[in-house]
C-alpha atoms as a PDB file:
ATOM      1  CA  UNK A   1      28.413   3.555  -5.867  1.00  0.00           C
ATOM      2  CA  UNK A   2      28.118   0.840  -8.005  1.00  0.00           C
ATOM      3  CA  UNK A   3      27.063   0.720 -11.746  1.00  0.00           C
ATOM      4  CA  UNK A   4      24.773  -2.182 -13.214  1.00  0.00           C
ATOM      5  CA  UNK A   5      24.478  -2.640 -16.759  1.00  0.00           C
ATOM      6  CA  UNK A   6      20.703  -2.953 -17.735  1.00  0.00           C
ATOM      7  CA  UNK A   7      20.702  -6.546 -18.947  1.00  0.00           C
ATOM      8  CA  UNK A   8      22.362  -7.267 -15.397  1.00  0.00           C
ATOM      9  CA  UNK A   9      20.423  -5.818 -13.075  1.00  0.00           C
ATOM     10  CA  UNK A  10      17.484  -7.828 -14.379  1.00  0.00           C
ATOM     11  CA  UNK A  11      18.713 -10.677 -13.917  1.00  0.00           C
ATOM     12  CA  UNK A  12      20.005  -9.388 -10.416  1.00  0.00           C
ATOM     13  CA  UNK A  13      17.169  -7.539  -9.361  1.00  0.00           C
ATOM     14  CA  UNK A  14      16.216  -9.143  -6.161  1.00  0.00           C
ATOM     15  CA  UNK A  15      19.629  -8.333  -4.736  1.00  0.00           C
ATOM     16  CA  UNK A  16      19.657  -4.813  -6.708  1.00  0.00           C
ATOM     17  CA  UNK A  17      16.567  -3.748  -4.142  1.00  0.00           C
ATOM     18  CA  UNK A  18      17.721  -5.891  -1.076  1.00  0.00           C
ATOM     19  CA  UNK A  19      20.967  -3.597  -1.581  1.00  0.00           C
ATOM     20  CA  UNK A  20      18.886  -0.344  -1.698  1.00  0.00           C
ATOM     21  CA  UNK A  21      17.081  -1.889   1.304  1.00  0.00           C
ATOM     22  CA  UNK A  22      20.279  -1.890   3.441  1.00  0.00           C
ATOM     23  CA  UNK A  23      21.155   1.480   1.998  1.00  0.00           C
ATOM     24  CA  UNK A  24      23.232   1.483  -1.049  1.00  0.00           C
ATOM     25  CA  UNK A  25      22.781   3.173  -4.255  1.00  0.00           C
ATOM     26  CA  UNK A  26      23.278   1.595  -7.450  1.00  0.00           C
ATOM     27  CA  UNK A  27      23.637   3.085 -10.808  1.00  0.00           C
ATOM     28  CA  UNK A  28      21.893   1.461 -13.799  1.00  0.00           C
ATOM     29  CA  UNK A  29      22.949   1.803 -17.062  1.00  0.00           C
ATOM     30  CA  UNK A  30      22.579   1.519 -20.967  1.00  0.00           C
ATOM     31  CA  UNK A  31      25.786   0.506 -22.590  1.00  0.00           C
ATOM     32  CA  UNK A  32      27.855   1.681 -20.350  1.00  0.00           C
ATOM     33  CA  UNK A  33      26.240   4.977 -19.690  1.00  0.00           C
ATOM     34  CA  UNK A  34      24.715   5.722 -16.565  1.00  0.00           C
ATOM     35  CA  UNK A  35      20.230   6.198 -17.042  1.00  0.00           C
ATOM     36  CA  UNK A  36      18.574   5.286 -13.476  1.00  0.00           C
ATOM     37  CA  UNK A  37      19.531   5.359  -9.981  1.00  0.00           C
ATOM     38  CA  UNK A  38      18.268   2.868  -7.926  1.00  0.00           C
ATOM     39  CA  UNK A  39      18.457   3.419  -4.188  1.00  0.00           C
ATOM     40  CA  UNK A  40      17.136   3.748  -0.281  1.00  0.00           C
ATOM     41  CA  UNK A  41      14.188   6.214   0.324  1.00  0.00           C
ATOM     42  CA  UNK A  42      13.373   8.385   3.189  1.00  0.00           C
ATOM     43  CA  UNK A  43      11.581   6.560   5.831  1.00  0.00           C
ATOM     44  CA  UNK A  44       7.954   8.063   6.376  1.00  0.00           C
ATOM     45  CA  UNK A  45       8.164   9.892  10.120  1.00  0.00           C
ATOM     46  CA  UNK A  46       5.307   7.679  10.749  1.00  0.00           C
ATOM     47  CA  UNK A  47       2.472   5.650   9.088  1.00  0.00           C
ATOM     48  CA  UNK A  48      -0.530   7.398   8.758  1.00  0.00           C
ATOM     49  CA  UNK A  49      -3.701   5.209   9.665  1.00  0.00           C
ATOM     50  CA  UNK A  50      -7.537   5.873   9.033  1.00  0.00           C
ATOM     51  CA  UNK A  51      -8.738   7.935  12.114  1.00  0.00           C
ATOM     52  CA  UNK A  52      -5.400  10.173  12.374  1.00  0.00           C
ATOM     53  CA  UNK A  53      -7.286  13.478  11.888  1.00  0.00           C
ATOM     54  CA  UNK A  54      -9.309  13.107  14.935  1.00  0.00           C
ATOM     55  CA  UNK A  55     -12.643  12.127  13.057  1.00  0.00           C
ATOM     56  CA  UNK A  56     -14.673   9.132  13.818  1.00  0.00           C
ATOM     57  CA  UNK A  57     -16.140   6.873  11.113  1.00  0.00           C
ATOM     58  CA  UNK A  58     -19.307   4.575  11.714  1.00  0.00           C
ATOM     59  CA  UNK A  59     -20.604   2.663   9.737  1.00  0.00           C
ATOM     60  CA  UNK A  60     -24.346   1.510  10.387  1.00  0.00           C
ATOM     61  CA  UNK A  61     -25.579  -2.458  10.193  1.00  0.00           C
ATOM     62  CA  UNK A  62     -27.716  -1.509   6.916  1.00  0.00           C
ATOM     63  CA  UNK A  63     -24.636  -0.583   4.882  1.00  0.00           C
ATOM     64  CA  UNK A  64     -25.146  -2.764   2.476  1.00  0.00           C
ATOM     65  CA  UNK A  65     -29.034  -3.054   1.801  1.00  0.00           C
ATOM     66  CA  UNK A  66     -30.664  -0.913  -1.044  1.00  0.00           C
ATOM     67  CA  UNK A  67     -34.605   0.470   0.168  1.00  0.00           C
ATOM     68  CA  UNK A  68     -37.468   2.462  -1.158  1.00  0.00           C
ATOM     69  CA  UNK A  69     -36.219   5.427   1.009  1.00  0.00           C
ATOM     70  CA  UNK A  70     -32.846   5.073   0.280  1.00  0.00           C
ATOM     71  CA  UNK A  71     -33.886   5.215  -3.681  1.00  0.00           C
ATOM     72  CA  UNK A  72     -36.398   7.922  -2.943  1.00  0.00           C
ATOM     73  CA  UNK A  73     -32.822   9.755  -1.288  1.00  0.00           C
ATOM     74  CA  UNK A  74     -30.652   8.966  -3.928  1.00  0.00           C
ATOM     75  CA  UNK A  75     -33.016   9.767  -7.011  1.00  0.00           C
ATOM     76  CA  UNK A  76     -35.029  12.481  -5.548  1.00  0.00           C
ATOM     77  CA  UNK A  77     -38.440  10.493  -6.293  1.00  0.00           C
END
């Protein structure tokens, strides 16, 4: 594991993350003394996308438009 002064891995960010990317952890530090940890995460299982919990979402053609019923609806008038 390698250790990255602050003022360094600023500069040298780009290839701080594109290291993390391929799975190496890098130590960032203050003077010499080790603060952060910059490294690879767990990859998710799998993405979740709208619609994973079975449901079904329509939306009607009037979304958008604002009428006397839907004002009577909203404020109760």
């Amino acid at each position: 594991m390698r250790t990255v002064n602050i003022f360094d891995a600023k500069a040298s960010f780009s290839r701080l993350v594109a290291a993390a990317e391929a799975g190496e952890t890098v130590l960032i530090a203050r003077n010499g003394k080790p603060v952060a940890r910059l490294g690879p995460i767990d990859p998710v299982s799998r993405p979740v996308t709208f619609g994973d919990l079975g449901a079904t979402v329509t939306i009607s053609d009037d979304f958008d438009t604002w009428d006397e019923q839907d004002e009577r609806d909203w404020y109760g008038r």
